[in-house]
N, C-alpha and C. Protein backbone atom coordinates (compact mmCIF):
# COMPACT_ATOMS: atom_id res chain seq x y z
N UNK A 1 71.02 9.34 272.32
CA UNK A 1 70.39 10.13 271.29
C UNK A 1 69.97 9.22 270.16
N UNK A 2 68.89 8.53 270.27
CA UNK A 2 68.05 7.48 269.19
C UNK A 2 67.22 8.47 268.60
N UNK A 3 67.43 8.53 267.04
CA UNK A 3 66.25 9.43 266.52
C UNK A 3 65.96 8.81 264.82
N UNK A 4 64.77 8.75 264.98
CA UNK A 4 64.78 8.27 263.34
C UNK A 4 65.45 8.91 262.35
N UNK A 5 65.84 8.28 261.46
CA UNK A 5 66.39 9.20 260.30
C UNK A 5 65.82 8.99 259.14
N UNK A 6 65.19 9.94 258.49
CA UNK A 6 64.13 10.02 257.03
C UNK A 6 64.87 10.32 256.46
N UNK A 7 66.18 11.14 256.11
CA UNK A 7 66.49 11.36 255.19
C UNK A 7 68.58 11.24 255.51
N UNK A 8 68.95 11.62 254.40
CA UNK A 8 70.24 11.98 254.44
C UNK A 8 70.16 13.47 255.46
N UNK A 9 70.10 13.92 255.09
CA UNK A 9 69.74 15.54 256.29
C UNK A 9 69.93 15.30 257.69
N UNK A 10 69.03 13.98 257.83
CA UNK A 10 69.39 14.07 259.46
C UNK A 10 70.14 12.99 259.57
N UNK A 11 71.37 12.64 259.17
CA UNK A 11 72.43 12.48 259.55
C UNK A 11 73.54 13.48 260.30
N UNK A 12 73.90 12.75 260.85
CA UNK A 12 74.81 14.24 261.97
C UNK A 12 76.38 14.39 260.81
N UNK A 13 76.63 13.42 260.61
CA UNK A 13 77.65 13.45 259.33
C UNK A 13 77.69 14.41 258.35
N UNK A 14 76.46 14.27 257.71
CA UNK A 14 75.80 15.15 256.60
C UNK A 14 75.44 16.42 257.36
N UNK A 15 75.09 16.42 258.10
CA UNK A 15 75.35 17.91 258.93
C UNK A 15 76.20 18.93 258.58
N UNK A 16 77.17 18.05 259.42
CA UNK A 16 78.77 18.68 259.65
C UNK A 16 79.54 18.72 257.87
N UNK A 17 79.59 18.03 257.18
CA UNK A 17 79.85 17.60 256.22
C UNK A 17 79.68 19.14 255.52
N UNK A 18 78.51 19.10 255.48
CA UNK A 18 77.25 20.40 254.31
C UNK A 18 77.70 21.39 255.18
N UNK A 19 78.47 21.69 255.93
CA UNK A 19 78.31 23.20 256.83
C UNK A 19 79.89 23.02 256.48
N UNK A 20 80.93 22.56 256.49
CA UNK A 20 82.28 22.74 256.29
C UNK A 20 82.39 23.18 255.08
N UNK A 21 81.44 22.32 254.19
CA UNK A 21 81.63 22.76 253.00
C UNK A 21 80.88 24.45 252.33
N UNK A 22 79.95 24.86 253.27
CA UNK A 22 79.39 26.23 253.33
C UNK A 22 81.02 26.88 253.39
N UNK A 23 81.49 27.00 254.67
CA UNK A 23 82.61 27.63 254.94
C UNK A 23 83.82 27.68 254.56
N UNK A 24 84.13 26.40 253.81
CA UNK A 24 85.10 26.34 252.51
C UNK A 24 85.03 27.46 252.00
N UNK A 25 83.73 27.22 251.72
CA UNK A 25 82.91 28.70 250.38
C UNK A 25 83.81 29.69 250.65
N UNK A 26 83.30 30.12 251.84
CA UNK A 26 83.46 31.60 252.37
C UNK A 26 84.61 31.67 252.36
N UNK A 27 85.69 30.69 253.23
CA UNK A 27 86.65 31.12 253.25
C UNK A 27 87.62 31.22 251.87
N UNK A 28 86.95 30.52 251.08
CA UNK A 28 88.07 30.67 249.27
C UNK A 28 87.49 31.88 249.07
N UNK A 29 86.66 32.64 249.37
CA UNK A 29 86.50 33.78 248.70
C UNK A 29 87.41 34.87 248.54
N UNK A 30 88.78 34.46 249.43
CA UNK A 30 89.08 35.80 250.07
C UNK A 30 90.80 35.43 249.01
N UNK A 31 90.88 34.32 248.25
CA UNK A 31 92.21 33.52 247.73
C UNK A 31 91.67 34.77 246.43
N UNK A 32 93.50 34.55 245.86
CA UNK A 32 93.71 35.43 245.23
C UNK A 32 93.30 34.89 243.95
N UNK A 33 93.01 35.73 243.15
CA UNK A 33 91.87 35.77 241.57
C UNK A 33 92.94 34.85 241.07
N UNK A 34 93.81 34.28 240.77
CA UNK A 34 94.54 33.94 239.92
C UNK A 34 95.05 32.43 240.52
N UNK A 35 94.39 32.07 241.68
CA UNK A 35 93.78 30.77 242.09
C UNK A 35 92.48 30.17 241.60
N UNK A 36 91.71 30.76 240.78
CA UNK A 36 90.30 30.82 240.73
C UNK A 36 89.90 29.74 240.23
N UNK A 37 90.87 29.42 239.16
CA UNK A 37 90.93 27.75 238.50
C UNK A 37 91.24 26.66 239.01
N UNK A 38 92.17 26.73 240.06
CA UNK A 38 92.92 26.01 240.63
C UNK A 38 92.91 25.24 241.95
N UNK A 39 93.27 26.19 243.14
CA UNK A 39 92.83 26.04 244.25
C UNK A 39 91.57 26.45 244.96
N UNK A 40 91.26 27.46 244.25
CA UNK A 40 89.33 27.77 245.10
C UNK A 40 88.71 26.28 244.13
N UNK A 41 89.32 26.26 242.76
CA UNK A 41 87.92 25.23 242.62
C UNK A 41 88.05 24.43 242.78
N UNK A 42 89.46 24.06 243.25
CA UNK A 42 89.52 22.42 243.74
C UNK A 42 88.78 22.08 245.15
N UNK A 43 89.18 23.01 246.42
CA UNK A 43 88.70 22.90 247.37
C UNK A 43 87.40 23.31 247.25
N UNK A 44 86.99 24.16 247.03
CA UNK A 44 85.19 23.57 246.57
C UNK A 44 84.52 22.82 246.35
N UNK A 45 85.13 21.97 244.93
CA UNK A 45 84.74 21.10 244.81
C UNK A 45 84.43 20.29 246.01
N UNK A 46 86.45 19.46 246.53
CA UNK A 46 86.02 18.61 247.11
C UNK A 46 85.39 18.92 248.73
N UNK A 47 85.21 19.93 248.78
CA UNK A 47 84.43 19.81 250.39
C UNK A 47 83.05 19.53 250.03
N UNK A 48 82.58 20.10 248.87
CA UNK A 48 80.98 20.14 248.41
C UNK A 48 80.74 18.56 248.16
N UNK A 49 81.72 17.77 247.41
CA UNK A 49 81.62 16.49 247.21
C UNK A 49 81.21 15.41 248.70
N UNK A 50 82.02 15.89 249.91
CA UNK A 50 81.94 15.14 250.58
C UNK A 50 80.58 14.76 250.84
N UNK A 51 79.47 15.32 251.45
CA UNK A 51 77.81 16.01 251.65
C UNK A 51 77.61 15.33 250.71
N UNK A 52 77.82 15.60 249.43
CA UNK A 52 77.31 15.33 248.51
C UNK A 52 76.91 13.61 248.26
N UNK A 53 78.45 12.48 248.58
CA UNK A 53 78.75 11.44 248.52
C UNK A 53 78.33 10.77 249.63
N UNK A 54 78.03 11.57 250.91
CA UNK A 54 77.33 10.67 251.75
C UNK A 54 75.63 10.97 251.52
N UNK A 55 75.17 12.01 250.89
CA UNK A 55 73.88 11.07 250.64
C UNK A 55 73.78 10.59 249.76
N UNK A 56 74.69 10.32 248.81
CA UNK A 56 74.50 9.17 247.77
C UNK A 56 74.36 7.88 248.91
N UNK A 57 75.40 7.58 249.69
CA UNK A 57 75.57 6.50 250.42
C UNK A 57 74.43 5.87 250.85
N UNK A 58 73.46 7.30 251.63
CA UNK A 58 72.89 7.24 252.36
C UNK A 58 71.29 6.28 251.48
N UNK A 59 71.43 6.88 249.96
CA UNK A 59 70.60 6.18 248.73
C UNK A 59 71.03 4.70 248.79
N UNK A 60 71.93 4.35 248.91
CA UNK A 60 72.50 3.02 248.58
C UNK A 60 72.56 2.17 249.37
N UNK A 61 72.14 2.42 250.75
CA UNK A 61 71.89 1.76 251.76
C UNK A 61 71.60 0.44 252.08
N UNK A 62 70.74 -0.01 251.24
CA UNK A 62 70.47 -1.18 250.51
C UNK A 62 71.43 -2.75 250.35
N UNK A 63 72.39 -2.35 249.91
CA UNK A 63 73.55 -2.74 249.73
C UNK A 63 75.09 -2.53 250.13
N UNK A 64 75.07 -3.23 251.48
CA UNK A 64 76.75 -2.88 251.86
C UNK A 64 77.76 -2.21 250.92
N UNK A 65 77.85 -3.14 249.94
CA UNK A 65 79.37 -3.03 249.41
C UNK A 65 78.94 -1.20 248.34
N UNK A 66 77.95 -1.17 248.04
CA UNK A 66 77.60 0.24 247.87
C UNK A 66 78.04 1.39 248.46
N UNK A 67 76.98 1.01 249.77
CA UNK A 67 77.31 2.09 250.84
C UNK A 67 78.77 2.53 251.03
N UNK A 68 79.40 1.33 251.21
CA UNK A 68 80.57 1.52 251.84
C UNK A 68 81.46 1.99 250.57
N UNK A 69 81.46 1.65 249.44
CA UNK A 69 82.46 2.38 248.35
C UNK A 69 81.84 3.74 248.16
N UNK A 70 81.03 3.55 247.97
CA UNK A 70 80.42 5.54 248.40
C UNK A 70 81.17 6.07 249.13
N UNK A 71 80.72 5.62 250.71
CA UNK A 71 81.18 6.29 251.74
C UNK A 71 82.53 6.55 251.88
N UNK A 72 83.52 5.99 250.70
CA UNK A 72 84.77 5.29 250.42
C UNK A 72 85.52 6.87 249.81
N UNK A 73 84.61 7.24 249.01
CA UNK A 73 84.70 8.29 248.22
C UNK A 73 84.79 9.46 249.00
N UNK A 74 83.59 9.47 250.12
CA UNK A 74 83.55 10.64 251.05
C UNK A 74 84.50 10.88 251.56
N UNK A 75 85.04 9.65 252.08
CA UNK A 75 86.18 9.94 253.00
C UNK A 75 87.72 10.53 251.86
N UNK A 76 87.62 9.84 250.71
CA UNK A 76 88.72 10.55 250.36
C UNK A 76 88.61 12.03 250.08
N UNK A 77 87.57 12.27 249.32
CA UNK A 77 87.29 13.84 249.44
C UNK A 77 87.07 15.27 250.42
N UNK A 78 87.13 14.13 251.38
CA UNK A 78 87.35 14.98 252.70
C UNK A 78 88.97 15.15 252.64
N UNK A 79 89.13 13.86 252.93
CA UNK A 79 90.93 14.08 252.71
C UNK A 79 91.23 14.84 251.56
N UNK A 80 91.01 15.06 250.76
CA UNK A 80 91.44 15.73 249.75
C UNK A 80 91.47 17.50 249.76
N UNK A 81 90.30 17.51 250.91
CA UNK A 81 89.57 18.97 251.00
C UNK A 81 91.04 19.59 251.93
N UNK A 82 90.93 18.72 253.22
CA UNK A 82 92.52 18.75 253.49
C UNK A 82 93.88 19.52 253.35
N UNK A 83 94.12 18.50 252.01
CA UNK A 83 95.03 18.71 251.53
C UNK A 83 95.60 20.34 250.94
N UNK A 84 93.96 20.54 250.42
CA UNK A 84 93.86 21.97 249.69
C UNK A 84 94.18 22.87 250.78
N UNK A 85 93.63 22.90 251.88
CA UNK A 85 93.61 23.56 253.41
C UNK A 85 95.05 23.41 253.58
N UNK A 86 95.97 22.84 253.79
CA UNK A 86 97.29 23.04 253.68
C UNK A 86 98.42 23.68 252.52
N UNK A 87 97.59 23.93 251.43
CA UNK A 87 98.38 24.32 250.38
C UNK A 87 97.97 25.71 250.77
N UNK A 88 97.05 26.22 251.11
CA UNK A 88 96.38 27.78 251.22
C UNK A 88 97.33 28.07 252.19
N UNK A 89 97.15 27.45 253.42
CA UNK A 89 97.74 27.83 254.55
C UNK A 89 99.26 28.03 254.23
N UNK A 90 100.09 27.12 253.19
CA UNK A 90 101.34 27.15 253.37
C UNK A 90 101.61 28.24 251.95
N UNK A 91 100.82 28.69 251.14
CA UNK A 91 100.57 30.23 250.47
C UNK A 91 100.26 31.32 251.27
N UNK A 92 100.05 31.10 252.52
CA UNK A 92 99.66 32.65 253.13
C UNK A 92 98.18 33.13 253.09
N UNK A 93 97.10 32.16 252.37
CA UNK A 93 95.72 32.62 251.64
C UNK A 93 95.09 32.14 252.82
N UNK A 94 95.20 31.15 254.02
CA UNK A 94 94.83 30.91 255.28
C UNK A 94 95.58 31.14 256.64
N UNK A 95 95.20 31.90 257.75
CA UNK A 95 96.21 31.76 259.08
C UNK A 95 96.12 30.30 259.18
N UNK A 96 97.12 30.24 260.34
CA UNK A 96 97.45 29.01 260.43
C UNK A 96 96.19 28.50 261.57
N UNK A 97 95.82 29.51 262.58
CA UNK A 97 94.79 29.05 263.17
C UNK A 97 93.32 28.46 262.34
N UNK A 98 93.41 29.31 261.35
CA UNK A 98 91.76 28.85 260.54
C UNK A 98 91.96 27.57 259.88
N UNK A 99 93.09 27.45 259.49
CA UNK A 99 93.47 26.52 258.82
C UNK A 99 93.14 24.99 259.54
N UNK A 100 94.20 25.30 260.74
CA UNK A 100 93.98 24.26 261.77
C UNK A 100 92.63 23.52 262.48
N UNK A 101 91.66 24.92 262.76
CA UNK A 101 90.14 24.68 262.77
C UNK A 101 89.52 23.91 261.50
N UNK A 102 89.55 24.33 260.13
CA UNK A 102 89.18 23.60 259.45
C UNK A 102 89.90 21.99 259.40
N UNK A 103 90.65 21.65 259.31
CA UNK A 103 91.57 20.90 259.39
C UNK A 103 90.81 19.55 260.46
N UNK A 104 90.88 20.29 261.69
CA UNK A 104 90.48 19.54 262.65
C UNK A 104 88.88 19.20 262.35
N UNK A 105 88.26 19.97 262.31
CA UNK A 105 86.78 19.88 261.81
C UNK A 105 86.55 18.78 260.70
N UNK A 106 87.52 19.00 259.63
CA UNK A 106 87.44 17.69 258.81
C UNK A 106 87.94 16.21 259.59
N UNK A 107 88.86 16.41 260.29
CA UNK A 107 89.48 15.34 260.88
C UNK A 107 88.21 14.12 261.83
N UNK A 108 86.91 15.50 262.34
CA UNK A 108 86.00 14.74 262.88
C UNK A 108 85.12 14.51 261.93
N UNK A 109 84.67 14.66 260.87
CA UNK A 109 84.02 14.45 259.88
C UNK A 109 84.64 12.36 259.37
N UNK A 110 85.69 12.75 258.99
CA UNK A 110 86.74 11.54 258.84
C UNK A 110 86.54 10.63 259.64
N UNK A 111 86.45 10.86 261.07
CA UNK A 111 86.46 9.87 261.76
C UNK A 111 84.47 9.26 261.93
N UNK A 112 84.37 9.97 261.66
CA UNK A 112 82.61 9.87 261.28
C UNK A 112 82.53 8.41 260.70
N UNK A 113 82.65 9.04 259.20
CA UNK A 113 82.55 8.61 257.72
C UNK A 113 83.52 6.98 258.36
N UNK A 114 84.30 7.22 258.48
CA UNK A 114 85.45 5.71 258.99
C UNK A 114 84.50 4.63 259.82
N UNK A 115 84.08 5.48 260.87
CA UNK A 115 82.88 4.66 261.82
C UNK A 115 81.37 4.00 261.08
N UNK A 116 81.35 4.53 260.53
CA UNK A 116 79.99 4.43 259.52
C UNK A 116 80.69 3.17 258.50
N UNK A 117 81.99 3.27 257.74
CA UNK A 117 82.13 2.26 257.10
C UNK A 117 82.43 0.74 257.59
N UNK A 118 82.87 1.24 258.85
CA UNK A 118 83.61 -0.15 260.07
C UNK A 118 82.33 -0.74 260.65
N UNK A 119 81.30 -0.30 260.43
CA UNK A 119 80.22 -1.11 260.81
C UNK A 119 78.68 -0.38 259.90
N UNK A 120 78.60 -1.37 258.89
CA UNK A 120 77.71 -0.81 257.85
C UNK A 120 76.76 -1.27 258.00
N UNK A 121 76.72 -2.53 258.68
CA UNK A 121 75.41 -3.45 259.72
C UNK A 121 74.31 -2.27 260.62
N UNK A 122 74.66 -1.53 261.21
CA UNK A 122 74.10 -0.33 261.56
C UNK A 122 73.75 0.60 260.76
N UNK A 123 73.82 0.92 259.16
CA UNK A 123 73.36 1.72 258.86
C UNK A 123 72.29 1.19 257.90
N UNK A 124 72.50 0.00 257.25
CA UNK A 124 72.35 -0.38 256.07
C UNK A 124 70.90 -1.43 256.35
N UNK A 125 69.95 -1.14 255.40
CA UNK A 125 68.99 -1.41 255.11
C UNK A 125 68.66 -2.92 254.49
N UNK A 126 67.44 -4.13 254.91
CA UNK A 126 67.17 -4.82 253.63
C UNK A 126 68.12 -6.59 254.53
N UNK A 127 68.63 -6.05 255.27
CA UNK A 127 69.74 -7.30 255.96
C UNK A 127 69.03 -8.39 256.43
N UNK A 128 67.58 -7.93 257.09
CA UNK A 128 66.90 -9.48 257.48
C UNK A 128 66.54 -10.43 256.00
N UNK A 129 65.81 -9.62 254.79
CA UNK A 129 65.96 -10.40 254.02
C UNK A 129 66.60 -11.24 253.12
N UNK A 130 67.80 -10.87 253.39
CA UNK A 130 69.30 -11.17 252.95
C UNK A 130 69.85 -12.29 253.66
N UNK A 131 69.43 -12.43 254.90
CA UNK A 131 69.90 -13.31 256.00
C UNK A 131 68.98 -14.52 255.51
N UNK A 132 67.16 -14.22 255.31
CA UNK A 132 66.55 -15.01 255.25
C UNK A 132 66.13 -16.19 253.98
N UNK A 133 67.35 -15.10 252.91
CA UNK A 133 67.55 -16.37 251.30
C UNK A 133 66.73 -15.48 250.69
N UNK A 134 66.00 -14.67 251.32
CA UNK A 134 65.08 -13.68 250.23
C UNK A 134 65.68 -12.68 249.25
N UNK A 135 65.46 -12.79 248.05
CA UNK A 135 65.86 -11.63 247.12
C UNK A 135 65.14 -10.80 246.09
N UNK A 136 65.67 -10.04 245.85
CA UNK A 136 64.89 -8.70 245.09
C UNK A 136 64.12 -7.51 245.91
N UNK A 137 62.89 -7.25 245.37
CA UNK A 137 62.03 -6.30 245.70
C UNK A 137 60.80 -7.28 245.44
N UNK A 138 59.76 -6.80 246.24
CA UNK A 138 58.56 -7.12 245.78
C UNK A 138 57.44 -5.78 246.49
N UNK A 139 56.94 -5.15 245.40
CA UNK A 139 56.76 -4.09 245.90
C UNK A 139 54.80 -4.12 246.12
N UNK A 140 54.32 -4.95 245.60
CA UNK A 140 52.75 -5.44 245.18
C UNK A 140 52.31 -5.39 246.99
N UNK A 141 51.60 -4.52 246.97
CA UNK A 141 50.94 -4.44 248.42
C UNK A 141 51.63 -3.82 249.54
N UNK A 142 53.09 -3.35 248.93
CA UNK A 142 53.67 -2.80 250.17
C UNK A 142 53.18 -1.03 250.45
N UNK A 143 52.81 -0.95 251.77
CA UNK A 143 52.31 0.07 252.15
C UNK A 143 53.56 1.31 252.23
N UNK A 144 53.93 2.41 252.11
CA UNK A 144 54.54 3.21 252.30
C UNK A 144 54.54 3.91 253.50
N UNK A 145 55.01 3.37 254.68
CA UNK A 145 54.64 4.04 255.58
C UNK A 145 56.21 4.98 256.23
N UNK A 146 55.93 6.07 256.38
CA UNK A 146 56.53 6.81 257.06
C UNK A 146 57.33 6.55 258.11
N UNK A 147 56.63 6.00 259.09
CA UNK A 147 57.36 5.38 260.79
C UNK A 147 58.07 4.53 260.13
N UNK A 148 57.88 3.92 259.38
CA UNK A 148 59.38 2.82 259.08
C UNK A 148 60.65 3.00 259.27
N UNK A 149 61.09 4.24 259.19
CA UNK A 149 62.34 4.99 259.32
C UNK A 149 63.41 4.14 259.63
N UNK A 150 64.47 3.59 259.67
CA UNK A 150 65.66 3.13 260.79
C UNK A 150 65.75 4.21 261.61
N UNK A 151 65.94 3.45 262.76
CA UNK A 151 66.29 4.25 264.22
C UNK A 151 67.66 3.68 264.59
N UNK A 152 68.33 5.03 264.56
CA UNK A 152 70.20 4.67 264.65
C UNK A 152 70.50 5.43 265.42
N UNK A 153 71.03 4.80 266.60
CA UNK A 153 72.03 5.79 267.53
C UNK A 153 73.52 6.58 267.03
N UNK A 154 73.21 7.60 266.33
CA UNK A 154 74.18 8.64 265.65
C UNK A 154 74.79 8.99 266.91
N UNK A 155 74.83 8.93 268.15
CA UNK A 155 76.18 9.16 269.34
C UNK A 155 77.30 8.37 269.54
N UNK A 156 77.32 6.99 268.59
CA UNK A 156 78.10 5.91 267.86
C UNK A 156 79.10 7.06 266.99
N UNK A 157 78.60 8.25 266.47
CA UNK A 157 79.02 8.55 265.35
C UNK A 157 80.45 9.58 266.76
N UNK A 158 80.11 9.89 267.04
CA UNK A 158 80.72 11.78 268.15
C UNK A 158 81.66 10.43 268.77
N UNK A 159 80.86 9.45 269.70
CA UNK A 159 82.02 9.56 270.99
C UNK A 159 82.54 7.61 270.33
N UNK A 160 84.00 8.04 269.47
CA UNK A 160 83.91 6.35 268.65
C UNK A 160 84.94 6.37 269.87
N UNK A 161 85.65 4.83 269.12
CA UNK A 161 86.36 3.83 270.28
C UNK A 161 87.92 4.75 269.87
N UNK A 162 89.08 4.43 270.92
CA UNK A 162 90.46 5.14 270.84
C UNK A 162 90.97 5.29 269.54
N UNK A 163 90.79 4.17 269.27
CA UNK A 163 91.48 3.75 267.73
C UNK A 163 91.14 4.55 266.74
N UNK A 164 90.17 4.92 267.23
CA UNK A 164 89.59 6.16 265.55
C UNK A 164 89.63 7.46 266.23
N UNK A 165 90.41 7.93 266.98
CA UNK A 165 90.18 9.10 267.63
C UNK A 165 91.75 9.75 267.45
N UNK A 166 92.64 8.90 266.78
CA UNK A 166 94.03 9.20 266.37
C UNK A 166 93.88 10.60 265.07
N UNK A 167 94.78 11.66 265.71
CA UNK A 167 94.21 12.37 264.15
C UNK A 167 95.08 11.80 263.31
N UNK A 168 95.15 12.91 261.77
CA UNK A 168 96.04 12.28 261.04
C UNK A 168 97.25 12.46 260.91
N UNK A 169 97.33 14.21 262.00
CA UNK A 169 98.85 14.42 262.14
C UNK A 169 99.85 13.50 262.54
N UNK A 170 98.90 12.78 263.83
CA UNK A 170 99.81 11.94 264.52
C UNK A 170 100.12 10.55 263.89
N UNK A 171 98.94 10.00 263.21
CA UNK A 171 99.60 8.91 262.08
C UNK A 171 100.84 9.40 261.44
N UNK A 172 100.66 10.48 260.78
CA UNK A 172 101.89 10.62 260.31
C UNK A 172 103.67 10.52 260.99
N UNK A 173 103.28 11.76 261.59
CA UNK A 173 104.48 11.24 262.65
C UNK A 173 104.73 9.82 263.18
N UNK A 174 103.79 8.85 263.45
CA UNK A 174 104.08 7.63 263.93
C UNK A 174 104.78 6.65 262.48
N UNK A 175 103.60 7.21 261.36
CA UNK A 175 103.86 6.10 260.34
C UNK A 175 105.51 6.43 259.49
N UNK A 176 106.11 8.05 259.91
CA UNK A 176 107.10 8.36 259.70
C UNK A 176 108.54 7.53 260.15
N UNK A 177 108.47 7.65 261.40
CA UNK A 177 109.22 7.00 262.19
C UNK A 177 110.07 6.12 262.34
């Protein structure tokens, strides 16, 4: 699955990312009024942040160490979104099944965002001239063309190597131990 990517949007990340965070929505709607400050707007926040921080990334492209502290951010705010998803669940404001679905859903989001930072050579823009001693911009005559796009195999992103396919329950339990 090689497909250009024009924007942050068609990232499969940013996809999944922007649709968890739809359903965050929905599902805080149902937490009790007197969470309203607290836990709906925390988990709002950070699920909305995640989407949010990878197309910043996706702006910053340009520059590794950018991208990747961006993308740095995503990933904690995912984790963070998480966290909130377990405080609901262990209040009674989520079953444990929805919980777990969301949960897991972030968990592949995570492992996304992780893959994307472990190799930023694939996403990141500007590297031949970097290689070649060239620096800055020079923008005098450059044509704007559309087809320019990067073409990135985002199936890098779904099927990664073992090592990133650990969730985080099971770190835990291991890193417990």
């Amino acid at each position: 699955m090689s497909d250009r990517i024009y924007s942050h949007r068609d990232l499969i990340v940013y996809q999944k990312s922007f649709a968890a965070g739809k359903r965050i929505f929905e599902l805080s709607r149902s937490f009790p009024r007197e969470e309203m400050y607290s836990l709906t707007d925390q988990v709002r926040r950070s699920s909305r942040s995640v989407s949010a921080n990878i197309a910043e990334a996706w702006r910053k492209r340009r520059y590794e160490r950018h991208f990747c502290s961006t993308l740095n951010i995503a990933e904690a705010e995912a984790a963070e979104t998480q966290v909130w998803l377990e405080y609901a669940a262990a209040h009674g404001y989520l079953d444990q099944k929805t919980a777990k679905q969301a949960n897991d859903f972030y968990d592949e989001i995570l492992r996304m965002i992780v893959s994307m930072i472990a190799s930023p050579e694939k996403w990141c823009v500007g590297r031949e001239d970097k290689e070649r001693g060239r620096q800055g911009v020079k923008e005098q005559g450059t044509p704007y063309v559309f087809a320019e796009a990067p073409e990135i195999d985002q199936s890098d992103l779904i099927s990664l190597s073992p090592a990133l396919r650990v969730s985080l329950s099971e770190k835990r339990e291991t890193s417990d131990a």
